[in-house]
C-alpha atoms as a PDB file:
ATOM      1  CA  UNK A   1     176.726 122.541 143.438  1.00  0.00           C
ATOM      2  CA  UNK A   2     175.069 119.141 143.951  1.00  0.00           C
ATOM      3  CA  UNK A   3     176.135 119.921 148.127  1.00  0.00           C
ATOM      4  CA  UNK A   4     174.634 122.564 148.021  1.00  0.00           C
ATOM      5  CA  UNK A   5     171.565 121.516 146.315  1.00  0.00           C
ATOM      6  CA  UNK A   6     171.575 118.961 149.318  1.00  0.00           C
ATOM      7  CA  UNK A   7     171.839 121.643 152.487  1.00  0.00           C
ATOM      8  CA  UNK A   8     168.806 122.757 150.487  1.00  0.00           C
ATOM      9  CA  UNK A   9     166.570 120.311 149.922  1.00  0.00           C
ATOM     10  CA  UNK A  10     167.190 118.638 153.447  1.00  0.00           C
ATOM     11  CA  UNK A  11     164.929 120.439 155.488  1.00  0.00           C
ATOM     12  CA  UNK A  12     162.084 120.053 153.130  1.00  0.00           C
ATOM     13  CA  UNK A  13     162.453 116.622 152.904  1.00  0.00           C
ATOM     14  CA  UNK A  14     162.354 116.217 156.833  1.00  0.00           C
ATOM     15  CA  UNK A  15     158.878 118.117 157.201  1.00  0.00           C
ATOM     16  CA  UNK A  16     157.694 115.828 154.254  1.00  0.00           C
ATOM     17  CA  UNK A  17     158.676 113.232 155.589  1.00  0.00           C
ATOM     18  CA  UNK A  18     159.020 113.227 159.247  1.00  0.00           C
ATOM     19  CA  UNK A  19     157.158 110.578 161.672  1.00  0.00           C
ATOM     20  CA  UNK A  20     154.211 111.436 163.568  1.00  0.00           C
ATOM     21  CA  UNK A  21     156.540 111.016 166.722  1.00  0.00           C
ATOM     22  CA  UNK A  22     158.986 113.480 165.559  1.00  0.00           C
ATOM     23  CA  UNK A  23     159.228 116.595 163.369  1.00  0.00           C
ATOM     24  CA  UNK A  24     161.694 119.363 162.949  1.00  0.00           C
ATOM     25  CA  UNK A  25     160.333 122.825 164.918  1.00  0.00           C
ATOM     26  CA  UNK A  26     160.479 125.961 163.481  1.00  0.00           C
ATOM     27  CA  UNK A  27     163.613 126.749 164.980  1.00  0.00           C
ATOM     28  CA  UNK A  28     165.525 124.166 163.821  1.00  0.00           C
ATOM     29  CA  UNK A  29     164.964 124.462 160.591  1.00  0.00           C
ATOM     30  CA  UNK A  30     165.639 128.453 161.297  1.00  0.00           C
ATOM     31  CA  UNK A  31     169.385 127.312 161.972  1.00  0.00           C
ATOM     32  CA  UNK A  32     171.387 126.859 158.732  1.00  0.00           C
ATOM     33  CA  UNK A  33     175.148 126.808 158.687  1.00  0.00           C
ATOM     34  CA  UNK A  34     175.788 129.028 156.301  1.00  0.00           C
ATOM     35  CA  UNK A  35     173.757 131.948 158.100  1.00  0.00           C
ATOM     36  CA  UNK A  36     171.240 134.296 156.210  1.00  0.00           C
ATOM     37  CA  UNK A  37     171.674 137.836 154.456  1.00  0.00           C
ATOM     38  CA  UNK A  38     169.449 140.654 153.600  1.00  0.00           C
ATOM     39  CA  UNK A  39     168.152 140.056 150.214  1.00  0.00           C
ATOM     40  CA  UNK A  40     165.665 143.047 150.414  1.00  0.00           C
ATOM     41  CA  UNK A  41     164.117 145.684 152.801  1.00  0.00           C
ATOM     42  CA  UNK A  42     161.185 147.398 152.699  1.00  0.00           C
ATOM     43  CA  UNK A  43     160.107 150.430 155.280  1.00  0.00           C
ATOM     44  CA  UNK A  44     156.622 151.132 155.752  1.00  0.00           C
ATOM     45  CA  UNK A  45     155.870 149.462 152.171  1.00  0.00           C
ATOM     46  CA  UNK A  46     158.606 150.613 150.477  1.00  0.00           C
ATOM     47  CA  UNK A  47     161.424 148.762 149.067  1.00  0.00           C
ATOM     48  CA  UNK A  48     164.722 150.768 150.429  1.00  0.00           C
ATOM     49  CA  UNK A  49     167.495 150.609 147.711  1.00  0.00           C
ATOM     50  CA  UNK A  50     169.954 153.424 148.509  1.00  0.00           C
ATOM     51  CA  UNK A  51     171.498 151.440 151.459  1.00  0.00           C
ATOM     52  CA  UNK A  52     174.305 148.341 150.719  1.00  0.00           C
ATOM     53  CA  UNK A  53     173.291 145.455 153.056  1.00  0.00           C
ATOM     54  CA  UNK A  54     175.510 143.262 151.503  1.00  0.00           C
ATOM     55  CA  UNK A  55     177.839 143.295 154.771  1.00  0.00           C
ATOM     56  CA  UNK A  56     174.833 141.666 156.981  1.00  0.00           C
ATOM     57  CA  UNK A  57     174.783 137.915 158.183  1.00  0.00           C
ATOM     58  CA  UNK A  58     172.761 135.999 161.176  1.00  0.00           C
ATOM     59  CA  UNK A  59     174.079 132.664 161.878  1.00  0.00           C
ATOM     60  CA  UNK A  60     171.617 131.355 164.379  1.00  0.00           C
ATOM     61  CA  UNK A  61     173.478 127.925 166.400  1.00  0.00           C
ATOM     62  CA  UNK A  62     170.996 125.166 167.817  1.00  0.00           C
ATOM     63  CA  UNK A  63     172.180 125.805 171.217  1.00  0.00           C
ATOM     64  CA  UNK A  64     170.156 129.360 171.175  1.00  0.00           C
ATOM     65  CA  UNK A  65     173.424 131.339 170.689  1.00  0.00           C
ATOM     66  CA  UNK A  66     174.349 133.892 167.504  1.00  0.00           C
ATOM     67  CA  UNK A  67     176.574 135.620 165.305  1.00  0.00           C
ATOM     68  CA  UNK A  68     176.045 138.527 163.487  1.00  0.00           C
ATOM     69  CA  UNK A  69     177.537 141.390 160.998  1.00  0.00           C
ATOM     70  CA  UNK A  70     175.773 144.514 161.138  1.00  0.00           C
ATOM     71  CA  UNK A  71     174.637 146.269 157.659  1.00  0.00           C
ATOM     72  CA  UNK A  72     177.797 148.664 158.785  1.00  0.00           C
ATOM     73  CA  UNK A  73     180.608 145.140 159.102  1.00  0.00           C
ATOM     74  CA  UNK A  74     180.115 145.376 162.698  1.00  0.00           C
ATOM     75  CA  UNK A  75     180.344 142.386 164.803  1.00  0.00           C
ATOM     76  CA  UNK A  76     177.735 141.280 167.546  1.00  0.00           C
ATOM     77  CA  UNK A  77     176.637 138.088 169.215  1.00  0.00           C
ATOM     78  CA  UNK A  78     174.024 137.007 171.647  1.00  0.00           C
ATOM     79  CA  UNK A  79     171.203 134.370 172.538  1.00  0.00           C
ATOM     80  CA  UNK A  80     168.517 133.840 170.174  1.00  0.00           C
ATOM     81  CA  UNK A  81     164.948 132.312 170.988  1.00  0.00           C
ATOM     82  CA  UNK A  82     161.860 131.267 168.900  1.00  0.00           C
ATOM     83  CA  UNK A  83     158.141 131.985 170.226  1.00  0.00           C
ATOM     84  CA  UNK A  84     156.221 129.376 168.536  1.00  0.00           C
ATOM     85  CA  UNK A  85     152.901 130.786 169.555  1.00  0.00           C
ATOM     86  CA  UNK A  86     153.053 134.503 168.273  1.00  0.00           C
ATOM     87  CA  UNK A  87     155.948 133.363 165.699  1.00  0.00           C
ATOM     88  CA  UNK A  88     158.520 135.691 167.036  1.00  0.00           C
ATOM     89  CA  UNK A  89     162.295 135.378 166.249  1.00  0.00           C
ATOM     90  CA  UNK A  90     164.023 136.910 169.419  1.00  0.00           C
ATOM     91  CA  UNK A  91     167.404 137.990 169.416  1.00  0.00           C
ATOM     92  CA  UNK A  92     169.395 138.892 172.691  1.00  0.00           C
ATOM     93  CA  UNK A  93     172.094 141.162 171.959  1.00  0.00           C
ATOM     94  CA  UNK A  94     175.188 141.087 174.187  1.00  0.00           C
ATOM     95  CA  UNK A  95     175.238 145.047 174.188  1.00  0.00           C
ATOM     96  CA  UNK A  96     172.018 144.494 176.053  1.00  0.00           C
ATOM     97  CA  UNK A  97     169.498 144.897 173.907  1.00  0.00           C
ATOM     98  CA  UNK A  98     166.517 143.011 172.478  1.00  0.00           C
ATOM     99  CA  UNK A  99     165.523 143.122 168.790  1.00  0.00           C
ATOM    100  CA  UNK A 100     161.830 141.066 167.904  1.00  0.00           C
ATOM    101  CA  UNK A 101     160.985 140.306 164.928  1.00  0.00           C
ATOM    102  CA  UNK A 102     157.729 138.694 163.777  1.00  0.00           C
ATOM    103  CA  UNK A 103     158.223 135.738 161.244  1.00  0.00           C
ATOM    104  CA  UNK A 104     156.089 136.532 158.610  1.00  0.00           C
ATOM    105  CA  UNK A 105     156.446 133.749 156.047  1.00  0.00           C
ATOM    106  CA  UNK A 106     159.850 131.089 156.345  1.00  0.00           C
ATOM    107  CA  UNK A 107     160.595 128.273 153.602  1.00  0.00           C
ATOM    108  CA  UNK A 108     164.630 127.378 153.972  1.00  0.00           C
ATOM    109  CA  UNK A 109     165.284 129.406 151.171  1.00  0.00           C
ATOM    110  CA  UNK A 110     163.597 132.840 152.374  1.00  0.00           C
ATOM    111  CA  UNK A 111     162.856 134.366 155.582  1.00  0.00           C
ATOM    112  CA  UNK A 112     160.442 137.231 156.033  1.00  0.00           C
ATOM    113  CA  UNK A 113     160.276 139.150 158.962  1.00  0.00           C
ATOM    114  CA  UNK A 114     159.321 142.269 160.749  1.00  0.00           C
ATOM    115  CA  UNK A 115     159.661 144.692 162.873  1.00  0.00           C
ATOM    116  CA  UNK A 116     158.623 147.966 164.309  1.00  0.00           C
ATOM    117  CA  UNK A 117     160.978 150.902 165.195  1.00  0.00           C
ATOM    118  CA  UNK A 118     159.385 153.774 167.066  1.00  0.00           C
ATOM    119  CA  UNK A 119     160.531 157.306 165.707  1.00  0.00           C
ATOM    120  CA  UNK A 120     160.281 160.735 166.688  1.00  0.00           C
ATOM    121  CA  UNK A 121     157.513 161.203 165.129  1.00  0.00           C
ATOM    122  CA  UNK A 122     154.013 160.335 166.218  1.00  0.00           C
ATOM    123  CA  UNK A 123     154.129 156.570 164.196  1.00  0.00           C
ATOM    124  CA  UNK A 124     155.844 153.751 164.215  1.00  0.00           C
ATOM    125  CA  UNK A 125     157.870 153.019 161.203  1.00  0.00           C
ATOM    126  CA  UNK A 126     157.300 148.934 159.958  1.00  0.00           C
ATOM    127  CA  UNK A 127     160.663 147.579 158.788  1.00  0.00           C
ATOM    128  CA  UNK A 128     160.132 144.112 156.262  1.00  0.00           C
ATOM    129  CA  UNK A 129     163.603 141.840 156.314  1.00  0.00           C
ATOM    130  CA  UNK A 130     163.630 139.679 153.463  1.00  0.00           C
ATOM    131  CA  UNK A 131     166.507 137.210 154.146  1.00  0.00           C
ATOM    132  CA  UNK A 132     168.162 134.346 151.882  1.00  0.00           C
ATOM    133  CA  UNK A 133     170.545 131.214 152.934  1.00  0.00           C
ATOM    134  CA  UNK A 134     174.157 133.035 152.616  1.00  0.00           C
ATOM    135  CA  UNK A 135     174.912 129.672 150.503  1.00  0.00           C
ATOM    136  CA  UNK A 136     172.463 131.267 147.458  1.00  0.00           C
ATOM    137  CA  UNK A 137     174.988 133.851 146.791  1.00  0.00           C
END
């Protein structure tokens, strides 16, 4: 527990304490090794609870590369970037695809973020991630 407790507490204690010449970026602080999982979803405002996302991870590396598990236990990987000025997590997926998601509020033990999905109807539909450490299982 006390290791734990540690992984935690060190990223806070680098952006309190951090010299003027160097502090951790966003992104780094983004990486943890545990990886993150879906603690709740909302669409369009509304908190979703018939679906099981227990299956989903995202393991973001430092060196811009990732792992995932889909809600569904499927397997994907890709690159991964941070936009610091519009606060966009990017996410490169090898089946060529590119999922953005706008960081909405990040401490190191929750990450909010969101997307939009168009649909067949006229609207977009707003999808709200609300992800945890994998280690606060």
């Amino acid at each position: 527990m006390r290791q734990y407790l540690l992984i935690l507490l060190v990223p806070v204690l680098l952006l309190l304490s951090c010299e003027p010449e160097y502090c951790p970026e966003k992104k780094e602080l983004l990486v943890n090794e545990f990886g993150w999982k879906i603690d709740e979803v909302f669409v369009d405002g509304i908190k979703v609870t018939d679906t099981d996302f227990s299956a989903y991870r995202l393991t973001l590396s430092l060196d811009n590369t990732f792992e995932m598990t889909t809600v569904n236990g499927f397997p994907d990987e890709g690159d991964w970037t941070y936009e610091e000025q519009e606060d966009f997590l990017v996410l490169f997926l090898e089946s060529f695809r590119e999922e953005r998601y706008r960081v909405i509020r990040f401490t190191p033990r929750r990450l909010e973020m969101e997307t939009e999905v168009d649909s067949d109807k006229s609207n977009a539909v707003e999808f709200l991630y609300v992800l945890v450490p994998v280690l606060l299982e």
